[in-house]
Protein backbone atom coordinates (compact mmCIF):
# COMPACT_ATOMS: atom_id res chain seq x y z
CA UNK A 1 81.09 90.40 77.28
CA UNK A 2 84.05 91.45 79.61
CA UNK A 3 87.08 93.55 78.74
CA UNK A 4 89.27 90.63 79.98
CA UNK A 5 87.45 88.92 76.34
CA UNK A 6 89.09 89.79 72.88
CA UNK A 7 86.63 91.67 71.00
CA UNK A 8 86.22 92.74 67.33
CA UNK A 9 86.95 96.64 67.11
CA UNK A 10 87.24 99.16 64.78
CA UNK A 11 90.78 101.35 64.61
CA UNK A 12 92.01 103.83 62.40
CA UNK A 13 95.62 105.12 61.46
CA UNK A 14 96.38 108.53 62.34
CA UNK A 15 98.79 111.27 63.40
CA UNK A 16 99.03 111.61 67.16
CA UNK A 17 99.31 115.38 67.98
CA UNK A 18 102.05 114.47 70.59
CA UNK A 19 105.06 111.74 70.60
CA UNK A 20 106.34 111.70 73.67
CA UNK A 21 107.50 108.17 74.32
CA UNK A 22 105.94 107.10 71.57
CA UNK A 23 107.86 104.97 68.95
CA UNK A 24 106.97 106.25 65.12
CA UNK A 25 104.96 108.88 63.59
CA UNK A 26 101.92 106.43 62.48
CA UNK A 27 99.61 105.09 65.79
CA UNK A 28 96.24 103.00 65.86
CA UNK A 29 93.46 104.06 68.01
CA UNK A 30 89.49 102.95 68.05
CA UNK A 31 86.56 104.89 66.78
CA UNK A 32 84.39 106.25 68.71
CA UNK A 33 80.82 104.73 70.48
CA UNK A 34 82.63 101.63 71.11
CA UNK A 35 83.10 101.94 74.83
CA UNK A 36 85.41 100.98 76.85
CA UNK A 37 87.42 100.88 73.68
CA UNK A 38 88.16 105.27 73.67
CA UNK A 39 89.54 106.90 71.25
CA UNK A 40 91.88 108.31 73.93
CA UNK A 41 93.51 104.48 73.82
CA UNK A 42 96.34 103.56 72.10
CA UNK A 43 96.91 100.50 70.19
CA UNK A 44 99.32 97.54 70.36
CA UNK A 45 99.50 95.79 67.35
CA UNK A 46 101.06 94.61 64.35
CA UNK A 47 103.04 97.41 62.81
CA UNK A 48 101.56 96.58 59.10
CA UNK A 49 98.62 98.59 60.27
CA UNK A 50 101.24 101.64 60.45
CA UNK A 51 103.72 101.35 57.87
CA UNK A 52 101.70 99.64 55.35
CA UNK A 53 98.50 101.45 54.60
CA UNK A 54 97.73 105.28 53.94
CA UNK A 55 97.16 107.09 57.13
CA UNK A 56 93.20 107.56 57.96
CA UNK A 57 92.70 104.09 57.06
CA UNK A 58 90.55 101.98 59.17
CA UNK A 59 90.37 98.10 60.21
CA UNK A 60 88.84 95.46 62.32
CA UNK A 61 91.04 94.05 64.82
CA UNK A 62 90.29 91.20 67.55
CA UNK A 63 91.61 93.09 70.62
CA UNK A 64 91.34 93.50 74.80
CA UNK A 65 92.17 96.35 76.83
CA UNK A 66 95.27 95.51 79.15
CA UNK A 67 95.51 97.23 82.15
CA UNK A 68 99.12 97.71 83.52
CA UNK A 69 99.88 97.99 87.77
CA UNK A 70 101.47 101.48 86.61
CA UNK A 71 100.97 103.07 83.81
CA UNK A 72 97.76 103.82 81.28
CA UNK A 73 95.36 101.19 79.83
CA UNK A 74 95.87 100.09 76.16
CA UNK A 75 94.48 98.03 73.07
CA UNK A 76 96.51 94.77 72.92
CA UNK A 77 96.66 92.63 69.66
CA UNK A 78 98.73 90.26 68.96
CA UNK A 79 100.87 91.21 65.77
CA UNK A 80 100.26 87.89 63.81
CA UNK A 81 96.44 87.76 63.86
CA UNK A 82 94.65 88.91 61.20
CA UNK A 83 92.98 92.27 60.29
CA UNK A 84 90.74 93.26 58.07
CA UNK A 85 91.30 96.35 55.92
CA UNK A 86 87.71 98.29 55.72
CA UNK A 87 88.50 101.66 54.07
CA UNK A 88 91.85 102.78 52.89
């Protein structure tokens, strides 16, 4: 399957060490072994995943990885699809 498909995947809530021009406290970013998806990546999607749930919790997301002409890659999710909430 290519990047350039939506894919299930497998993020977490967590505390990025370092906010620089990053919006919020609370991020999203994939568990590891499911490359290209790094942990490295962050996530764009629906802020419920951030402000709604404990941090550390984890969910399965339909997702692609968006690559931008300048700038890093990302996780791209469109805020009004649904999630599933696996541990909390």
């Amino acid at each position: 399957m290519s990047v350039n498909e939506y894919q299930e995947i497998v993020v977490e809530s967590f505390y990025p060490s370092d906010l620089t021009g990053r919006h919020g406290p609370v991020h999203i970013r994939p568990l590891p072994g499911q490359d290209p998806y790094l942990e490295t990546m962050f996530v764009e999607c629906s802020k419920d995943l951030s402000y709604n749930y404990p941090v550390g919790t984890r969910f399965r997301i339909k997702a692609k990885i968006v690559y931008k002409t300048y700038g890093t890659a990302f996780i791209y999710s469109n805020y009004t699809w649904p999630y599933t909430v696996l541990q909390g």
